[in-house]
Protein backbone atom coordinates (compact mmCIF):
# COMPACT_ATOMS: atom_id res chain seq x y z
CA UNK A 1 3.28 -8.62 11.48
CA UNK A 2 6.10 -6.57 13.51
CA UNK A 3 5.67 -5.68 17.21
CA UNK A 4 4.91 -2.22 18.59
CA UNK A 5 4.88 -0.91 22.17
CA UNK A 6 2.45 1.25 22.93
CA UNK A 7 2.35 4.29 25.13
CA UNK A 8 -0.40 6.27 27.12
CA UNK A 9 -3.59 5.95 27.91
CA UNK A 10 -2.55 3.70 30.50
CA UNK A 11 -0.42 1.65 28.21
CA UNK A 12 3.13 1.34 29.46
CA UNK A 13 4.78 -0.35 26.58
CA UNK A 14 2.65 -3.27 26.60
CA UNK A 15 4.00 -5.16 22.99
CA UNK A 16 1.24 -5.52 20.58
CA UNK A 17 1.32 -6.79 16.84
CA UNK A 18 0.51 -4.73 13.80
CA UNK A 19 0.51 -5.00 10.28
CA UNK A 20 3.85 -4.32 8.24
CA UNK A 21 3.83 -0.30 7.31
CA UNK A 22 1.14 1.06 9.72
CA UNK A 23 2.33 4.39 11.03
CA UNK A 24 -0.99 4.87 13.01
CA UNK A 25 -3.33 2.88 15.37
CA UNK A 26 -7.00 3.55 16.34
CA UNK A 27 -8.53 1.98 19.26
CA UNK A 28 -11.90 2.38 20.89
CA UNK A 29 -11.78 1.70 24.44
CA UNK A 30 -15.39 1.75 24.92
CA UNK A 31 -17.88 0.04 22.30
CA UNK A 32 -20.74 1.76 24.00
CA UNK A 33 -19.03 5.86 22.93
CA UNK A 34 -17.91 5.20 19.38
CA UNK A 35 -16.84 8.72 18.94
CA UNK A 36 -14.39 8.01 21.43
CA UNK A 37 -11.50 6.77 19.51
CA UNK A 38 -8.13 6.98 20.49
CA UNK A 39 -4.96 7.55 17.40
CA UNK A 40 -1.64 6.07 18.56
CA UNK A 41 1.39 7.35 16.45
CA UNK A 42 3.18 5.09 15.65
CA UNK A 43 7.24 5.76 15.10
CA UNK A 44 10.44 3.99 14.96
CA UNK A 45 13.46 4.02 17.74
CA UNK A 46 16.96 3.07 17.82
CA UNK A 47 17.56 1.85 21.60
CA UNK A 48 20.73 1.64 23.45
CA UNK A 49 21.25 -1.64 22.57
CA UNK A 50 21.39 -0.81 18.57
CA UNK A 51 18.31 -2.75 17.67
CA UNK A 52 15.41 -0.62 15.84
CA UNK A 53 12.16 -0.94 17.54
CA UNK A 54 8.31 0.26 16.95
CA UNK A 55 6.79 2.77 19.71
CA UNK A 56 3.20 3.94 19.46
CA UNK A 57 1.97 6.70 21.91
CA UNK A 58 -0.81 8.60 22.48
CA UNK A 59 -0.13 12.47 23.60
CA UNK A 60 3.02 12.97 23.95
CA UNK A 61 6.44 10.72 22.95
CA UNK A 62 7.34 8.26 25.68
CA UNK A 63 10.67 9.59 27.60
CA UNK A 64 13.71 7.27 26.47
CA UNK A 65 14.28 5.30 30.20
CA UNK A 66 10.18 4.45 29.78
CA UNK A 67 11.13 3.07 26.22
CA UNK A 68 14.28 1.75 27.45
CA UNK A 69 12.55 -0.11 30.37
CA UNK A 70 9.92 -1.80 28.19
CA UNK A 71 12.47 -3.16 25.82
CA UNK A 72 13.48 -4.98 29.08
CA UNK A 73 10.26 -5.81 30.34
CA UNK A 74 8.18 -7.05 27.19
CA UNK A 75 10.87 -8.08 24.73
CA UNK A 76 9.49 -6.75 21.58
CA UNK A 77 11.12 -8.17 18.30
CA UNK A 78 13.31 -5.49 17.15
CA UNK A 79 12.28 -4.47 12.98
């Protein structure tokens, strides 16, 4: 399992764990409205710091101080 932070849909890096290799994440926020699935991308980011990390977002990629500031918020293990 590796960690990913995940971005939009009122996510704001919040670290959650996926399986090895995914490059894609579907959630539905509301059991009731199946159709209403939502795709996170899922990509990989070299921070500041060096370390390699997992971002998903929904929309549009996450600026880099957003990234930056959840890598010091949550603490996701780097890849």
């Amino acid at each position: 399992m590796q960690h990913v932070m995940l971005f939009g849909e009122g996510r704001k890096g919040e670290v959650y764990e996926i399986e090895d290799g995914r490059r894609e994440i579907r959630y539905i926020p509301d059991e009731t409205f199946p159709l209403g699935e939502i795709s996170f991308t899922v990509n990989q980011y070299i921070s500041d710091n060096g370390e390699m990390y997992l971002i998903g977002y929904h929309g549009k990629e996450p600026l880099v101080q957003d990234v930056e500031g959840a890598i010091q918020r949550f603490k996701p293990i780097p890849i």
